[in-house]
PDB file of N, CA and C in Angstrom:
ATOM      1  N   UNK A   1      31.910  -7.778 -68.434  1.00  0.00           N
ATOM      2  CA  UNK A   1      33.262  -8.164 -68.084  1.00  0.00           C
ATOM      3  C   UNK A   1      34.209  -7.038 -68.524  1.00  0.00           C
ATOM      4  N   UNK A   2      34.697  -6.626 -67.226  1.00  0.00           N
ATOM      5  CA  UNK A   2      36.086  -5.347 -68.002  1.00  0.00           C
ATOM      6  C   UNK A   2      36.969  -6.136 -68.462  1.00  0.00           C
ATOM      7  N   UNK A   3      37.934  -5.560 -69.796  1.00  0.00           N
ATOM      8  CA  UNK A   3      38.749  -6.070 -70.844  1.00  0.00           C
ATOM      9  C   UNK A   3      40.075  -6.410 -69.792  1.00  0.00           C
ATOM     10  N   UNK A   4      39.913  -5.758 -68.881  1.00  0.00           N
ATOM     11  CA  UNK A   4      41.323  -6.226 -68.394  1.00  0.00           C
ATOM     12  C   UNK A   4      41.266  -7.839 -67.518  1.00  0.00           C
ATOM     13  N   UNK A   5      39.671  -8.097 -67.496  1.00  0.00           N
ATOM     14  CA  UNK A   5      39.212  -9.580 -66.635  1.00  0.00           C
ATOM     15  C   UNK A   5      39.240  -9.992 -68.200  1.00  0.00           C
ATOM     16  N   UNK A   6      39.406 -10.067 -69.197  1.00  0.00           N
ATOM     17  CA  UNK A   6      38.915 -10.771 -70.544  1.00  0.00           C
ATOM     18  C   UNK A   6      39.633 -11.615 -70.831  1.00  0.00           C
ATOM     19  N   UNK A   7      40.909 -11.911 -70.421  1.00  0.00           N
ATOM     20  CA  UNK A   7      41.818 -12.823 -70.760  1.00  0.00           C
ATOM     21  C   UNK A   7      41.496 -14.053 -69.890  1.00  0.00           C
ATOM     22  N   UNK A   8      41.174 -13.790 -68.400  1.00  0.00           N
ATOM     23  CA  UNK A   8      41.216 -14.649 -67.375  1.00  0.00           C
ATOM     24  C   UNK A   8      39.496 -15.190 -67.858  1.00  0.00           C
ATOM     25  N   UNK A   9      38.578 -14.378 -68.004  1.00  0.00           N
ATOM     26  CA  UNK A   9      37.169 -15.026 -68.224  1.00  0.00           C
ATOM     27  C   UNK A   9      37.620 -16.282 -69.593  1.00  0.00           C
ATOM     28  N   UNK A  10      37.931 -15.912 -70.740  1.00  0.00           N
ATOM     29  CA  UNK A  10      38.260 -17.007 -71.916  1.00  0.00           C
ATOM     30  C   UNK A  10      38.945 -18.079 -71.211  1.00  0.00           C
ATOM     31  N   UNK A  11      39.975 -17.543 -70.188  1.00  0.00           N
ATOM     32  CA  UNK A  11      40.356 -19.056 -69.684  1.00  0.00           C
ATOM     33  C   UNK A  11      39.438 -19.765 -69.257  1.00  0.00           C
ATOM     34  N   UNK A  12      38.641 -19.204 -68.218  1.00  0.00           N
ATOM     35  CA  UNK A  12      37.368 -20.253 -67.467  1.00  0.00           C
ATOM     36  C   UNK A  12      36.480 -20.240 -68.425  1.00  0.00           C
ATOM     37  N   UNK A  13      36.435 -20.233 -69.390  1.00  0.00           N
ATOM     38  CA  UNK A  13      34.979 -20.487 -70.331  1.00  0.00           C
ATOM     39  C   UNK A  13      35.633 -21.559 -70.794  1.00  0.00           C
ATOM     40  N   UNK A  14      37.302 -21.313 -71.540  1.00  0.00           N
ATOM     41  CA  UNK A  14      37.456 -22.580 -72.076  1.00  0.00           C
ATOM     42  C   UNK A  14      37.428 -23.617 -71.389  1.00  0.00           C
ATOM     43  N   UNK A  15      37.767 -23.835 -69.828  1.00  0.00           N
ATOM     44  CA  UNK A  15      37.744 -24.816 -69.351  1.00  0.00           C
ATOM     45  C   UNK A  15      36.422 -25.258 -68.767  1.00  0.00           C
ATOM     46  N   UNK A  16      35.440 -24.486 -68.857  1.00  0.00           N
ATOM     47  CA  UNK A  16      34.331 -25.063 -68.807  1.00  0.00           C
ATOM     48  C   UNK A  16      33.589 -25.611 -70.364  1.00  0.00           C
ATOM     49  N   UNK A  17      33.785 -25.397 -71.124  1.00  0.00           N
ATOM     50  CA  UNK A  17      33.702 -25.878 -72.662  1.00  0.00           C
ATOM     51  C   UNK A  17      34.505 -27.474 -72.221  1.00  0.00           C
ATOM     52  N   UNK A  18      35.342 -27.349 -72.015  1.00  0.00           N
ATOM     53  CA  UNK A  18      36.187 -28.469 -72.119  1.00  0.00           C
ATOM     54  C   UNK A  18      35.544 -29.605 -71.161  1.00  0.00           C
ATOM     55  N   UNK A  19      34.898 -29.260 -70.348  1.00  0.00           N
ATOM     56  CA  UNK A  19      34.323 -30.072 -69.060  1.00  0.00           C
ATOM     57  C   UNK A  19      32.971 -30.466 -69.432  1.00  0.00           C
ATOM     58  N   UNK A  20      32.217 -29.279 -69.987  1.00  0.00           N
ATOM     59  CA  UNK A  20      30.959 -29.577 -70.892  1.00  0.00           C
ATOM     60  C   UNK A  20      30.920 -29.307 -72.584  1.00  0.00           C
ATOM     61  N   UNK A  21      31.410 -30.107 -73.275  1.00  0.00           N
ATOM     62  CA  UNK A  21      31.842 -30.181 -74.448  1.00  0.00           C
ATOM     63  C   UNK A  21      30.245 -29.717 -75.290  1.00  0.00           C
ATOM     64  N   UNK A  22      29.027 -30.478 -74.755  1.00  0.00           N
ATOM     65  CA  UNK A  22      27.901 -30.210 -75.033  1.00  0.00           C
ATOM     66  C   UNK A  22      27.142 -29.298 -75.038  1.00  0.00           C
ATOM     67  N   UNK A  23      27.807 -28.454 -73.673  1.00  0.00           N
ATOM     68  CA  UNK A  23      26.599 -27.373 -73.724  1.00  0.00           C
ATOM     69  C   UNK A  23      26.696 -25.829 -74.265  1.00  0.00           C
ATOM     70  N   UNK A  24      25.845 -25.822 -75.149  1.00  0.00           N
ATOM     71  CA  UNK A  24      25.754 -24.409 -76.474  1.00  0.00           C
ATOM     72  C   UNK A  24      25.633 -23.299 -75.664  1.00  0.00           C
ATOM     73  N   UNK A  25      24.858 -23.477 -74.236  1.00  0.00           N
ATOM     74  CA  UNK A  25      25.182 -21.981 -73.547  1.00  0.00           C
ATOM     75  C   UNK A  25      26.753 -21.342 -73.028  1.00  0.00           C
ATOM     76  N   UNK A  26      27.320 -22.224 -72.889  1.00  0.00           N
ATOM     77  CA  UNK A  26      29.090 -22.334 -72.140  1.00  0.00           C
ATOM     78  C   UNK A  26      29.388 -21.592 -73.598  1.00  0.00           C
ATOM     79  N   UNK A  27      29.349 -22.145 -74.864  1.00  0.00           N
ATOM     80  CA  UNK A  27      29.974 -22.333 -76.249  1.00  0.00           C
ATOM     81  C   UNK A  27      29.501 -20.716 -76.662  1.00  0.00           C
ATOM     82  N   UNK A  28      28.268 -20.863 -76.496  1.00  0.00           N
ATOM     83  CA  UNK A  28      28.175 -19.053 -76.537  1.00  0.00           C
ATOM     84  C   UNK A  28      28.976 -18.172 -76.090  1.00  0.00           C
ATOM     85  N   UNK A  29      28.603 -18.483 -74.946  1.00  0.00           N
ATOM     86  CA  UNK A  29      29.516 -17.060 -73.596  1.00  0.00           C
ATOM     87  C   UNK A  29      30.815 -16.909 -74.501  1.00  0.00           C
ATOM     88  N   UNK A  30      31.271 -18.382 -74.753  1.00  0.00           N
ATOM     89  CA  UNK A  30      33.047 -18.647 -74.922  1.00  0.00           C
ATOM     90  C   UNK A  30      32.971 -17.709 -76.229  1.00  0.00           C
ATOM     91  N   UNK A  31      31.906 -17.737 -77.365  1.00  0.00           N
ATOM     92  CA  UNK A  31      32.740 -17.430 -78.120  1.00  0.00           C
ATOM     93  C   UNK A  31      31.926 -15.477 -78.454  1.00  0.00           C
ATOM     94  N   UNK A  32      31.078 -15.340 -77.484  1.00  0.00           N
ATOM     95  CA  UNK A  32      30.694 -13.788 -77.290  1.00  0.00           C
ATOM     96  C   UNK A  32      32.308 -13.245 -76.377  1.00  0.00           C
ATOM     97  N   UNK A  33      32.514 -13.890 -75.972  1.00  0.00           N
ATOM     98  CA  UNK A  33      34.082 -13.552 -74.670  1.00  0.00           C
ATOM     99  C   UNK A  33      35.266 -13.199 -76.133  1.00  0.00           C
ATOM    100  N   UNK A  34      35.336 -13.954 -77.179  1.00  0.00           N
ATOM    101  CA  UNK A  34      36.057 -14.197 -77.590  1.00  0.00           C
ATOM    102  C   UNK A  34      36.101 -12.779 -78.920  1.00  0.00           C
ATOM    103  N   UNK A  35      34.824 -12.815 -79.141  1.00  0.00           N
ATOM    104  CA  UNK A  35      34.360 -11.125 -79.940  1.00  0.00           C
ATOM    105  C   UNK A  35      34.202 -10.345 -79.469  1.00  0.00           C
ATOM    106  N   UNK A  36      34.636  -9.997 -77.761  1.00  0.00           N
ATOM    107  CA  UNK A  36      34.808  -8.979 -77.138  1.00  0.00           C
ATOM    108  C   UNK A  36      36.290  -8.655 -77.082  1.00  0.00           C
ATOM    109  N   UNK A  37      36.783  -9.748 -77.221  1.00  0.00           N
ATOM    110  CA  UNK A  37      38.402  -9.621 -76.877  1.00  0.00           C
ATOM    111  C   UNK A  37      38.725  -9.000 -78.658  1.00  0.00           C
ATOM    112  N   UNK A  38      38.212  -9.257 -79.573  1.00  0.00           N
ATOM    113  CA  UNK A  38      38.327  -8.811 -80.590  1.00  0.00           C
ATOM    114  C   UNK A  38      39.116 -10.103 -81.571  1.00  0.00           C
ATOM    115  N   UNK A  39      38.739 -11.400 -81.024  1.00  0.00           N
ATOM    116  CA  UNK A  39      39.348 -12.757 -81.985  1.00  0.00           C
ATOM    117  C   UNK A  39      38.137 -13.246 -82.931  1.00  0.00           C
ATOM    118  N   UNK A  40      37.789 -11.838 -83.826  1.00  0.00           N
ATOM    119  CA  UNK A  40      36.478 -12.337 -84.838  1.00  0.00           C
ATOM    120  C   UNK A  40      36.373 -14.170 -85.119  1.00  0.00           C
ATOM    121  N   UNK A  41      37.638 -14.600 -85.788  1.00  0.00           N
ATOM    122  CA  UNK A  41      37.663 -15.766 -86.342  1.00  0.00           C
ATOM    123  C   UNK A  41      37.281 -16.795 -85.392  1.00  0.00           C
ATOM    124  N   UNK A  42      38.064 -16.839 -84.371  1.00  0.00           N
ATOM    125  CA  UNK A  42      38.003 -17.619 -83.587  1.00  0.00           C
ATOM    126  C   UNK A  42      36.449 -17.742 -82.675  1.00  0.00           C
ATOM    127  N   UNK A  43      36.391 -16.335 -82.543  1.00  0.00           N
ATOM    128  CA  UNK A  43      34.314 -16.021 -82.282  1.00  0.00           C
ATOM    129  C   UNK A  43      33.668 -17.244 -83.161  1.00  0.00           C
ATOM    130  N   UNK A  44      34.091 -16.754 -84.735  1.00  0.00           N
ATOM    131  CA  UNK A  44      33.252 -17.392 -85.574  1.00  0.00           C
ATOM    132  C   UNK A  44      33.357 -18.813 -85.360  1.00  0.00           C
ATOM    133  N   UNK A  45      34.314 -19.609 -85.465  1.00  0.00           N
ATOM    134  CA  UNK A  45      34.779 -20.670 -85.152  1.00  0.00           C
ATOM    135  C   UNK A  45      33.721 -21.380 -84.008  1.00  0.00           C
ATOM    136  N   UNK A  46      34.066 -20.510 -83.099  1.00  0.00           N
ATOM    137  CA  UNK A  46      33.062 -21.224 -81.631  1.00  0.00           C
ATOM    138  C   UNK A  46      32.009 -21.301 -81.937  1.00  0.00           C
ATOM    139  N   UNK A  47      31.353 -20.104 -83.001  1.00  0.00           N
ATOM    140  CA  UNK A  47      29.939 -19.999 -83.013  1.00  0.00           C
ATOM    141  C   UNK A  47      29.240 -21.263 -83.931  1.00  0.00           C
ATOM    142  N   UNK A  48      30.214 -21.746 -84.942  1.00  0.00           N
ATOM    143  CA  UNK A  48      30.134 -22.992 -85.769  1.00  0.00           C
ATOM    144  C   UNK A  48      29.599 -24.234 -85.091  1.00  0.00           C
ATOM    145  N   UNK A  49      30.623 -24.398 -83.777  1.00  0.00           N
ATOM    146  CA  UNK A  49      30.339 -25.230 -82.781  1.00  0.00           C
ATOM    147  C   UNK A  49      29.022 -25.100 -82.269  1.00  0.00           C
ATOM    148  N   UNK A  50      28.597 -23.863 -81.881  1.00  0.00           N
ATOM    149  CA  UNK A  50      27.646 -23.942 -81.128  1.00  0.00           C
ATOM    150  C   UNK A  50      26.256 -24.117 -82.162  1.00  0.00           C
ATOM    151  N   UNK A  51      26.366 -23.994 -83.050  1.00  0.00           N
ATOM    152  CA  UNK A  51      25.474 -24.030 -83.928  1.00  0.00           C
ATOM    153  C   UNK A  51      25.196 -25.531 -84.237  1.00  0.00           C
ATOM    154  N   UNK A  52      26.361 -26.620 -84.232  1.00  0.00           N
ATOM    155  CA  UNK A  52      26.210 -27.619 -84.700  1.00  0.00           C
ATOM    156  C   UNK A  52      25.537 -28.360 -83.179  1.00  0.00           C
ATOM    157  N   UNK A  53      25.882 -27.756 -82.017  1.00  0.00           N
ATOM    158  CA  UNK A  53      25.176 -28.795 -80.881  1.00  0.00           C
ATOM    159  C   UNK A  53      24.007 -28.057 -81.158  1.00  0.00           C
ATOM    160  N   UNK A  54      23.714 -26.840 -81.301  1.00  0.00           N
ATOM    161  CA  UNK A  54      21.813 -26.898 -81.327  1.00  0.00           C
ATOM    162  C   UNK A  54      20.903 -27.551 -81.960  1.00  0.00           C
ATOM    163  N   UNK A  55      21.874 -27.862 -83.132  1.00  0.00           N
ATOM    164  CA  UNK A  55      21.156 -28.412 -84.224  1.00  0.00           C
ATOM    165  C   UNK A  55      21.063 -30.024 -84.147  1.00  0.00           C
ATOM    166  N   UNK A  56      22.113 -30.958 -83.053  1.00  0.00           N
ATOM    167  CA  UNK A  56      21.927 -31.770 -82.810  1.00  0.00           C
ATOM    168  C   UNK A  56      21.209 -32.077 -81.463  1.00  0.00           C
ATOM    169  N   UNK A  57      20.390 -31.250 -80.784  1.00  0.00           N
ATOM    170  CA  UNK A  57      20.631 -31.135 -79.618  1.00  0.00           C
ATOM    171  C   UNK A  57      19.634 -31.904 -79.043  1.00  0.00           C
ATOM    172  N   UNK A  58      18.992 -33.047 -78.286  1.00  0.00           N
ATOM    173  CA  UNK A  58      18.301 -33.814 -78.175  1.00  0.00           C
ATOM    174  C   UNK A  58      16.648 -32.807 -77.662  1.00  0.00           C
ATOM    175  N   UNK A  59      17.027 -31.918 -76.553  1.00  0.00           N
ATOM    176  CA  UNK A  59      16.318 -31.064 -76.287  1.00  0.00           C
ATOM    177  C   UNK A  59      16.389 -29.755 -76.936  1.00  0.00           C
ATOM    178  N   UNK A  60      15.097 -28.844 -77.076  1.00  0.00           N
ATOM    179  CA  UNK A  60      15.358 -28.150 -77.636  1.00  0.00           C
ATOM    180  C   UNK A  60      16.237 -26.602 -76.538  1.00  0.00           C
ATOM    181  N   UNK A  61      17.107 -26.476 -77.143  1.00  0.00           N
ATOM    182  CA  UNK A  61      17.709 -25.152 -76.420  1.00  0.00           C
ATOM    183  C   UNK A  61      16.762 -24.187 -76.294  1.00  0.00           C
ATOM    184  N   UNK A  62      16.971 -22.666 -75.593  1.00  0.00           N
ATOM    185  CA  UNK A  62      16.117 -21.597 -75.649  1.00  0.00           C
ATOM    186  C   UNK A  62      16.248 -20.860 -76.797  1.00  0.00           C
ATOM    187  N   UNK A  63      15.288 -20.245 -76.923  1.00  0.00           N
ATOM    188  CA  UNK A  63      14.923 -19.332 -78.497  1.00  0.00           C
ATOM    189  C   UNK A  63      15.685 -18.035 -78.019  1.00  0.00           C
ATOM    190  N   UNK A  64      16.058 -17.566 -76.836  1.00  0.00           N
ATOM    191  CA  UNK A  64      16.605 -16.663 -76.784  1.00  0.00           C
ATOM    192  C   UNK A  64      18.395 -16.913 -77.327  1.00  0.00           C
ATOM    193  N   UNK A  65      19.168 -18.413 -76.442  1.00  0.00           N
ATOM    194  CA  UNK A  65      20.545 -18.518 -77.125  1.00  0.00           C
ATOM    195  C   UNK A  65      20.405 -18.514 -78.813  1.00  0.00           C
ATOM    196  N   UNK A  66      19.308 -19.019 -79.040  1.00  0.00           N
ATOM    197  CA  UNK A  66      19.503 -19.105 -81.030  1.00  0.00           C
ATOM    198  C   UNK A  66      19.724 -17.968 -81.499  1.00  0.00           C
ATOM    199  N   UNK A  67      18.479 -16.622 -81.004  1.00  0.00           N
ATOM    200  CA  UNK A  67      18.510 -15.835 -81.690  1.00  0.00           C
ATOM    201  C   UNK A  67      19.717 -15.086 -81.289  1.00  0.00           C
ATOM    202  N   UNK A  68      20.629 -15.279 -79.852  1.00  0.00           N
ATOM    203  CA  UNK A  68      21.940 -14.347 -79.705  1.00  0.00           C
ATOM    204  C   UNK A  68      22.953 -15.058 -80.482  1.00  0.00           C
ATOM    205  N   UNK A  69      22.708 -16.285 -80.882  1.00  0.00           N
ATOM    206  CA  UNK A  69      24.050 -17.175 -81.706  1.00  0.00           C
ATOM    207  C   UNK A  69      23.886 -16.326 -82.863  1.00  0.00           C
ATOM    208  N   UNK A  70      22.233 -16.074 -83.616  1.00  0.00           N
ATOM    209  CA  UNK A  70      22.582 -15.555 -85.000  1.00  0.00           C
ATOM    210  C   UNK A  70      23.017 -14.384 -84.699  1.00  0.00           C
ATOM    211  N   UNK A  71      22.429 -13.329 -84.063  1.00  0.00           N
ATOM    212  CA  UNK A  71      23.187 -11.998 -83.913  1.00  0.00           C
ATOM    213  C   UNK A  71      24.195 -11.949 -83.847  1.00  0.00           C
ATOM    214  N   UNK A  72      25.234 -12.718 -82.967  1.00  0.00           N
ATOM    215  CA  UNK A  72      26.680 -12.455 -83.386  1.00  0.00           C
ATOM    216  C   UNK A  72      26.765 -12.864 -84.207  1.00  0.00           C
ATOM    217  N   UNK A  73      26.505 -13.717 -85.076  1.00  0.00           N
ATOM    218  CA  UNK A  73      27.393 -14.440 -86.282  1.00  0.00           C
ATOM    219  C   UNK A  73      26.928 -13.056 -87.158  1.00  0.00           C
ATOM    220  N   UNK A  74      25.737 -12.921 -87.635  1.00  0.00           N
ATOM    221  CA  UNK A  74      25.471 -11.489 -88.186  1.00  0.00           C
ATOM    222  C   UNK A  74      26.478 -10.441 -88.015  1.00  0.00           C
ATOM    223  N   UNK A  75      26.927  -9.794 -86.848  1.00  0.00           N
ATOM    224  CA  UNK A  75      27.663  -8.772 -86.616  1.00  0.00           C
ATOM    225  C   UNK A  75      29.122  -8.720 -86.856  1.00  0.00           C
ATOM    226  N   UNK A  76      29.119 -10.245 -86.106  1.00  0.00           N
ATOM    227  CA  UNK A  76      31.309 -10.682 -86.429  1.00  0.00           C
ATOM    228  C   UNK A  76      31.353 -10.956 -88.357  1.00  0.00           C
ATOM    229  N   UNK A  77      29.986 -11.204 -88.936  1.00  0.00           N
ATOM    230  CA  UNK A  77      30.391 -11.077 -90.045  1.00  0.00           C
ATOM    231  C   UNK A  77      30.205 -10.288 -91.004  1.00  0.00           C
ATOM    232  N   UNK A  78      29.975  -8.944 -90.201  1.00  0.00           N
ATOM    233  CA  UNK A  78      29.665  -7.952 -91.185  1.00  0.00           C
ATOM    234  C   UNK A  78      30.671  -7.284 -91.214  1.00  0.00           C
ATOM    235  N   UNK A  79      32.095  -7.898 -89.836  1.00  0.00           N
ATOM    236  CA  UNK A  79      32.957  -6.835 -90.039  1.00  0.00           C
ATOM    237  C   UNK A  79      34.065  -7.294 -90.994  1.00  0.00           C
TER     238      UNK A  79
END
C-alpha cells in the first residue's frame, strides 16, 4: 500500500473490523496498516485485540497470522 493510499486503507480496515468484530485476520491488516502509518501505540493496541480473539478463538486460526501477530508486536516494541 503507497503511504499516500494509507489513510484511506485504515479507513476500510476499520470499517471492516467494525462489521467483523471477530475476525483476527481484518484485526491484523488493521493494525500492520496502522505501523505502517507510523501509530506504534495504536498498532500495539490492535495487536492486543487480535491476540485476545486468537486466543479465544473457537477454531484454530493459521500459524502463519500468529507468527506475523508476534513479529509485529516484537518489532513495534523494540522501537
Amino acid at each position: 500500500m503507497e503511504s499516500n493510499q494509507l489513510p484511506r486503507g485504515i479507513q476500510l480496515l476499520r470499517q471492516a473490523v467494525s462489521q467483523q468484530p471477530d475476525n483476527p485476520v481484518i484485526g491484523y491488516h488493521l493494525a500492520a496498516a496502522y505501523a505502517k502509518a507510523g501509530q506504534r501505540e495504536t498498532a500495539l493496541q490492535q495487536l492486543s485485540v487480535v491476540t485476545r480473539l486468537i486466543n479465544v478463538a473457537q477454531s484454530k486460526p493459521p500459524a502463519s497470522l500468529v507468527e506475523d501477530v508476534k513479529k509485529l508486536q516484537q518489532r513495534l516494541q523494540q522501537k
